[in-house]
C-alpha atoms as a PDB file:
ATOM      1  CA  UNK A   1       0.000   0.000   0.000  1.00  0.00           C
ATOM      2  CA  UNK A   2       1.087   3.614  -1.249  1.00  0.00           C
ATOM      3  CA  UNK A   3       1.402   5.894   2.011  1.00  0.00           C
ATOM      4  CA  UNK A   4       0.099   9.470   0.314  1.00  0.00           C
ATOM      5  CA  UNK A   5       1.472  12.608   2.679  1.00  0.00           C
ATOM      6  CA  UNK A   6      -2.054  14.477   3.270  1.00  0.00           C
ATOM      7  CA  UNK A   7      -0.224  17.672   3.894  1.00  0.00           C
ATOM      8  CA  UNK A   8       1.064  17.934   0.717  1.00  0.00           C
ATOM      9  CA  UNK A   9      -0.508  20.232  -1.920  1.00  0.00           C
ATOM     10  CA  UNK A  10      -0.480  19.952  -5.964  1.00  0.00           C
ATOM     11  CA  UNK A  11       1.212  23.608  -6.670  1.00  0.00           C
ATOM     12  CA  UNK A  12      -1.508  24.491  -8.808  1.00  0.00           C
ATOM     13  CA  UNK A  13      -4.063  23.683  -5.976  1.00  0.00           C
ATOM     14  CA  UNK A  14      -4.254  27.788  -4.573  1.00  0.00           C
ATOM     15  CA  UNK A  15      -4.838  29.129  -7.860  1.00  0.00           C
ATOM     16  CA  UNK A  16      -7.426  26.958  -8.331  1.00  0.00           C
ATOM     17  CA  UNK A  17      -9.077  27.301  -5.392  1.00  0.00           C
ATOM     18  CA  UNK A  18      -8.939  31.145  -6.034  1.00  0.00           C
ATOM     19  CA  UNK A  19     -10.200  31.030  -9.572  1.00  0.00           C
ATOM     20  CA  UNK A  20     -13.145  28.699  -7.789  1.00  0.00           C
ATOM     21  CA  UNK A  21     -13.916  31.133  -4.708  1.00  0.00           C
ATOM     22  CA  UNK A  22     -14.552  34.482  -7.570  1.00  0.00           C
ATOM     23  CA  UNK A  23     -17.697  32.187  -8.184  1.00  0.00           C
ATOM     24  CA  UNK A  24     -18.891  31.068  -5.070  1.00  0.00           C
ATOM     25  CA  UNK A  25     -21.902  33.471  -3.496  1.00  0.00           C
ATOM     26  CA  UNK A  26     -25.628  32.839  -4.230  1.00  0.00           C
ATOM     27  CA  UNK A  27     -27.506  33.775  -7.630  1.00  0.00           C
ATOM     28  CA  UNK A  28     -30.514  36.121  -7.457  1.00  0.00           C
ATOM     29  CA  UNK A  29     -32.471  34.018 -10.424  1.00  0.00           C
ATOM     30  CA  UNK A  30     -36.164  34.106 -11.035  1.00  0.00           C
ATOM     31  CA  UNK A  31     -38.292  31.393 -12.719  1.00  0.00           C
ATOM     32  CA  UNK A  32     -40.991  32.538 -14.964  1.00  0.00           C
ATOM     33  CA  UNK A  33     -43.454  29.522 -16.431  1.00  0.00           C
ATOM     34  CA  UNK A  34     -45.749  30.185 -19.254  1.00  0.00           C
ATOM     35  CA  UNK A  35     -48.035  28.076 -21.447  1.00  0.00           C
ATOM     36  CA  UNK A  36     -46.224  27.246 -25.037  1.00  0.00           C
ATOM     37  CA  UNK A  37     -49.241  27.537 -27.544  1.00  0.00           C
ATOM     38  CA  UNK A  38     -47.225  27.564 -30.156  1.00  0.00           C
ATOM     39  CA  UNK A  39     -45.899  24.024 -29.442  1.00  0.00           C
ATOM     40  CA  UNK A  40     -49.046  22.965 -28.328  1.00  0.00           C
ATOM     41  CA  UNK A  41     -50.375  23.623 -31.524  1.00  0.00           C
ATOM     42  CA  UNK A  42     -47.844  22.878 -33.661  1.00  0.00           C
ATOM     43  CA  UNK A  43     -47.228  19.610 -31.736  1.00  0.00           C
ATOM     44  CA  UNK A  44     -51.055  18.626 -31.862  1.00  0.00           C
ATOM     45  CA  UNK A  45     -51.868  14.887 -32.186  1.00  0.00           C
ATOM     46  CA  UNK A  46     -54.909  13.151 -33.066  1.00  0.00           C
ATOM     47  CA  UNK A  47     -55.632  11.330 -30.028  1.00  0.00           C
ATOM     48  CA  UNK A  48     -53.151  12.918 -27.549  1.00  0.00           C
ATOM     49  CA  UNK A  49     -53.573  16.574 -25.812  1.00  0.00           C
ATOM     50  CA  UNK A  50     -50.499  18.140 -25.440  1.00  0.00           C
ATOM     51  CA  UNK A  51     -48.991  20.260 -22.716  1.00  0.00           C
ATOM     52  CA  UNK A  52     -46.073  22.620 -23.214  1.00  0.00           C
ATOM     53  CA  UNK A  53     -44.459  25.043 -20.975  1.00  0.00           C
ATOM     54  CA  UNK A  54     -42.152  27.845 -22.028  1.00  0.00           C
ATOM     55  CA  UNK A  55     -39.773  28.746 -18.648  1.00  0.00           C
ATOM     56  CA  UNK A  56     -37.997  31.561 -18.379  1.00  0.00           C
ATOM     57  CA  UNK A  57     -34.715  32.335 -16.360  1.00  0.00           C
ATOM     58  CA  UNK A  58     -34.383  35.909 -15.788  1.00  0.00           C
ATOM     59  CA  UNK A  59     -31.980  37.888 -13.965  1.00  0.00           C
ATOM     60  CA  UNK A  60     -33.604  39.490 -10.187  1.00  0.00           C
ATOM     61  CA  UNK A  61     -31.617  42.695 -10.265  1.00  0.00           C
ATOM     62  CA  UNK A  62     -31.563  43.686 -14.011  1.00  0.00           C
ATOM     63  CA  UNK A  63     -34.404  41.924 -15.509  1.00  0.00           C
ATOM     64  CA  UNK A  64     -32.303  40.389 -18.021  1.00  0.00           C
ATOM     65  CA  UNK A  65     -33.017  37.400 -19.771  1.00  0.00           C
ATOM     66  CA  UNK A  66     -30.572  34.548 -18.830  1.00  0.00           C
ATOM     67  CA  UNK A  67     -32.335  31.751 -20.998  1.00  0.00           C
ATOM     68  CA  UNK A  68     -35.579  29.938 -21.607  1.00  0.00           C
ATOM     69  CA  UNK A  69     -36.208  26.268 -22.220  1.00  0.00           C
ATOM     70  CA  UNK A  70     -39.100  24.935 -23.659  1.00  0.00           C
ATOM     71  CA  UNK A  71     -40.668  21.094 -22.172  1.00  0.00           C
ATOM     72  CA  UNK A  72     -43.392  18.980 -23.796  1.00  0.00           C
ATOM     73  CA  UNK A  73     -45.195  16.211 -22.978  1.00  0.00           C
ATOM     74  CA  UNK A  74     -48.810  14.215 -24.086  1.00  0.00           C
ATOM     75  CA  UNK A  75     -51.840  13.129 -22.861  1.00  0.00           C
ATOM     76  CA  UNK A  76     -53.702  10.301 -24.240  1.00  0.00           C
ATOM     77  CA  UNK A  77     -57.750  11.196 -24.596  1.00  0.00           C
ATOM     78  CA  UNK A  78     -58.492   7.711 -22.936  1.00  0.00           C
ATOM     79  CA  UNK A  79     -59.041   8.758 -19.505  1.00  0.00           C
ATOM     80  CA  UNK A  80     -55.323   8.953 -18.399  1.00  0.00           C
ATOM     81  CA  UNK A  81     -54.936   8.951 -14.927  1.00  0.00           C
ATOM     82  CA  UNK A  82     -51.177   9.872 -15.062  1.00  0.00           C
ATOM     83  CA  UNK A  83     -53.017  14.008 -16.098  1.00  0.00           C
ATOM     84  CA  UNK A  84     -50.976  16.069 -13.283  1.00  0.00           C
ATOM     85  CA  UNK A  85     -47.352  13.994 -13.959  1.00  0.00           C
ATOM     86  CA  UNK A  86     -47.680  14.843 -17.599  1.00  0.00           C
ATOM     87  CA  UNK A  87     -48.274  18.213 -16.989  1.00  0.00           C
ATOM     88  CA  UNK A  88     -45.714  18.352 -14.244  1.00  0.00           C
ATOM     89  CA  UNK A  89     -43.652  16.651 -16.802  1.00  0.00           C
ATOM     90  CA  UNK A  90     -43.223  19.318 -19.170  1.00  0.00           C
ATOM     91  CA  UNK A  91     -43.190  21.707 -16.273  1.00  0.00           C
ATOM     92  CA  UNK A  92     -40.130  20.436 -15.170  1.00  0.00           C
ATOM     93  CA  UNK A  93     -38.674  19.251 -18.328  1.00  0.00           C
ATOM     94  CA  UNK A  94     -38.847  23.182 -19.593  1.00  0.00           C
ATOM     95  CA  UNK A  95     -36.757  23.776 -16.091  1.00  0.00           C
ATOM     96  CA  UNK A  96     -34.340  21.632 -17.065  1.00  0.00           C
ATOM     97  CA  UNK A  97     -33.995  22.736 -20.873  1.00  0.00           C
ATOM     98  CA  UNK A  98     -33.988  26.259 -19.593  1.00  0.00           C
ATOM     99  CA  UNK A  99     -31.069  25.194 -16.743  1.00  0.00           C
ATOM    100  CA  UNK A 100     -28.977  23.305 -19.284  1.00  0.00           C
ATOM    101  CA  UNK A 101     -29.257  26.149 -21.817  1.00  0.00           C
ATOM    102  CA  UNK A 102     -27.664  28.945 -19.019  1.00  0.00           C
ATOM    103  CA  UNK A 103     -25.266  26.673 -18.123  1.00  0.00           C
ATOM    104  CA  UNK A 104     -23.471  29.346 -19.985  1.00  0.00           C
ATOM    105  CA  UNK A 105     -24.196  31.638 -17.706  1.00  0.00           C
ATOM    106  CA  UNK A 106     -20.349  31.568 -16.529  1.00  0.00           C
ATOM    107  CA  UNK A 107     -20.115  34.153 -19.781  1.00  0.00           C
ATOM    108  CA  UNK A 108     -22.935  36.449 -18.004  1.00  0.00           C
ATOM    109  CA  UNK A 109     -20.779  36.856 -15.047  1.00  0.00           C
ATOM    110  CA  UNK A 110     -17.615  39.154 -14.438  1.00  0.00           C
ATOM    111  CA  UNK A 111     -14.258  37.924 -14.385  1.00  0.00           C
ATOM    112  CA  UNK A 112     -10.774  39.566 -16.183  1.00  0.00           C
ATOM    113  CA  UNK A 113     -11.085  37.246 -18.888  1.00  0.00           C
ATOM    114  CA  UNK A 114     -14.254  37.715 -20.161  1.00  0.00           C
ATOM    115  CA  UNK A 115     -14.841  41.475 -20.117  1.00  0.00           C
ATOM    116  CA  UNK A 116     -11.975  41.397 -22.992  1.00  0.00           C
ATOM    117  CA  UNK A 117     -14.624  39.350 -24.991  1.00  0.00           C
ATOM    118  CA  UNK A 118     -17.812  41.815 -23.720  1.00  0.00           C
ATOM    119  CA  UNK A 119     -19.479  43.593 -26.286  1.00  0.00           C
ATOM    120  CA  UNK A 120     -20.689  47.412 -25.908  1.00  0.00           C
ATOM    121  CA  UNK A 121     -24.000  45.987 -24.307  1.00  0.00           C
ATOM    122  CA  UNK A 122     -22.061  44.103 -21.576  1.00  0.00           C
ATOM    123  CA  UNK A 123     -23.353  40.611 -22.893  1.00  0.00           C
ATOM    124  CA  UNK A 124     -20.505  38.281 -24.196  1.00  0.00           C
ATOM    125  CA  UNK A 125     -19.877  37.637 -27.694  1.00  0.00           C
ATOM    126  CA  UNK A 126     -19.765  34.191 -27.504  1.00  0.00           C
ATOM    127  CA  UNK A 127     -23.462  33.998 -25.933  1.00  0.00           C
ATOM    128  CA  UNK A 128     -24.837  36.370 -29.029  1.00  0.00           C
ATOM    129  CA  UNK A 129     -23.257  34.430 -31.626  1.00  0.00           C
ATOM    130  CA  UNK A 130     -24.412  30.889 -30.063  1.00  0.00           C
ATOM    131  CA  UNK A 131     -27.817  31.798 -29.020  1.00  0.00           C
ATOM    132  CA  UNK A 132     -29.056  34.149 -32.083  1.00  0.00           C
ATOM    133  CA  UNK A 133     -30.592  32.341 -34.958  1.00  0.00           C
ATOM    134  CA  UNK A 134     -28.916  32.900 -38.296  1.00  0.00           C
ATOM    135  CA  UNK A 135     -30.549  34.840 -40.973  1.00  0.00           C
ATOM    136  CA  UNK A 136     -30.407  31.776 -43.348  1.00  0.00           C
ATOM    137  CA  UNK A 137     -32.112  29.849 -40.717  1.00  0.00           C
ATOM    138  CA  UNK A 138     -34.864  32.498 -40.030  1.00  0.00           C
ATOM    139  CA  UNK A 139     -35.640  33.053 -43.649  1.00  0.00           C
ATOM    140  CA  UNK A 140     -35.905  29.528 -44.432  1.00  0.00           C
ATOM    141  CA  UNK A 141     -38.443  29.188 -41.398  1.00  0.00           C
ATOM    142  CA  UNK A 142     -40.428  31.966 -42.633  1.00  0.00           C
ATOM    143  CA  UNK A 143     -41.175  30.064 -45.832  1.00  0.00           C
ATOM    144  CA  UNK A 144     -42.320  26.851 -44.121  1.00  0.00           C
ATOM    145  CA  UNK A 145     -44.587  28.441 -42.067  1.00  0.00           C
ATOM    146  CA  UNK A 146     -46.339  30.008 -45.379  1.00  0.00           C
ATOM    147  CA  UNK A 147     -48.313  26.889 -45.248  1.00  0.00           C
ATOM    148  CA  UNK A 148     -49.642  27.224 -41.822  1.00  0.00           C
ATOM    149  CA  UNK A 149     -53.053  28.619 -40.874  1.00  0.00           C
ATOM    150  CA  UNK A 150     -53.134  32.264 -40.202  1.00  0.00           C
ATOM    151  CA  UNK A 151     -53.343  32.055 -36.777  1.00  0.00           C
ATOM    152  CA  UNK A 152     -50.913  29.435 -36.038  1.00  0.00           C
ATOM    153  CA  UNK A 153     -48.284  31.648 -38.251  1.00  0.00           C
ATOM    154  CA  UNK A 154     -48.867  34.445 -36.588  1.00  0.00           C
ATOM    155  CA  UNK A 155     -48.427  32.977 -33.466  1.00  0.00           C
ATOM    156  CA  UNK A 156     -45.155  31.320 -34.499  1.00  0.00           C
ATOM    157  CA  UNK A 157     -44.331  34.732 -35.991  1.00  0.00           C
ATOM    158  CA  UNK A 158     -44.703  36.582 -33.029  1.00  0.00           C
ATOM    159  CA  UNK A 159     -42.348  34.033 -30.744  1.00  0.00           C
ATOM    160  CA  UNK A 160     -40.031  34.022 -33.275  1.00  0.00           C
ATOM    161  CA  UNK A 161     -37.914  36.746 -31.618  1.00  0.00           C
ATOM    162  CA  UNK A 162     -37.436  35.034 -28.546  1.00  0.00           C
ATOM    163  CA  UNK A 163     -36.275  31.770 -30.538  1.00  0.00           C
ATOM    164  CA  UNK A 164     -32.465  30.802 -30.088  1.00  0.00           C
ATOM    165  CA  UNK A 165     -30.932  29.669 -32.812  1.00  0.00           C
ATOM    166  CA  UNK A 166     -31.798  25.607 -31.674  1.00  0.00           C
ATOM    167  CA  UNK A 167     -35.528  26.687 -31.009  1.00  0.00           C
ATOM    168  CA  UNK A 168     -35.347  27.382 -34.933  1.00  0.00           C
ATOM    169  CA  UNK A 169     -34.036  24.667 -35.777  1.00  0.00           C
ATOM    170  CA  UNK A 170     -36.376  22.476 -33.949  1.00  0.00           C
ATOM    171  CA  UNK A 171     -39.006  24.455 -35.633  1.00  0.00           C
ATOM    172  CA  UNK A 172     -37.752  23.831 -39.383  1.00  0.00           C
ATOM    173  CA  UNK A 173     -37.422  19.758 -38.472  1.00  0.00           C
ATOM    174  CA  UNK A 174     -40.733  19.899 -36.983  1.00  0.00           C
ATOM    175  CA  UNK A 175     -41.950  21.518 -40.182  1.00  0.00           C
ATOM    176  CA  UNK A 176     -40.280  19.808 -42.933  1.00  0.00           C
ATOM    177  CA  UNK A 177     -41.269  16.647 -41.508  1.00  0.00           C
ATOM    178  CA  UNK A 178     -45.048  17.717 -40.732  1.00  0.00           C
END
């Protein structure tokens, strides 16, 4: 058996701890849920309902939004009993879409490094370039959706602003394949 001395420290171990401490403190976050009628309706099934949630992650102090996530599930019109877990279902899985998509939020937050890449608005480059569909992408959406109903374009029309650039493209498989 190896006998490891406890007391001794990797050399790199204080820097990391110090790069680790400029992040520790607590998060002022708010959670805003919504009903998604546009996937609702766009994801409408015969013999299913659907329930979609839109959830929001917005910044306490500023008001800024930090990212939204979008969850989905279905009901079956045969008397489901399972009613509230599907709907807490897509509750929660919008949560966790909108969680996983600010796990970028480390590019929201000050630090030496990343002000060099912060544009005049204060929000990083690498976050608008990620997030922000491309106008290729948008226009090409735009043209599927001539074959929607009126309303339901519309209504995909006006959320279309607060689509990231993989709510699009969702959107454009969703349509191609419809």
């Amino acid at each position: 058996m190896t006998n490891h001395n406890k007391t001794a420290q990797h050399p790199a171990q204080e820097a990391v701890e110090a790069q680790i401490r400029q992040f520790e403190g607590e998060y002022k976050v708010t959670c805003h849920f919504e009903m998604d009628r546009a996937s609702m309706g766009l994801f409408r099934r015969g013999n299913k309902i659907v329930v979609a949630f839109i959830c929001t992650l917005k910044d306490e102090e500023t008001g800024m939004c930090l990212s939204q996530g979008r969850g989905l599930s279905f009901i079956s019109y045969d008397g489901s009993r399972y009613i509230n877990k599907a709907i807490l279902y897509a509750r929660n899985a919008s949560l966790i879409d909108c969680t996983m998509r600010a796990s970028r939020l480390s590019t929201i937050f000050p630090s030496d490094e990343l002000e060099e890449g912060a544009t005049a608005t204060g929000e990083p480059k690498e976050a608008i370039v990620v997030n922000k569909p491309s106008e290729k992408q948008v226009n090409y959406l735009k043209s599927l959706m001539e074959v929607l109903p009126g309303d339901e374009q519309s209504n995909l029309l006006s959320q279309l602003p607060q689509m990231n650039r993989y709510d699009v493209s969702q959107l454009i498989n969703n349509l191609k394949t419809a």
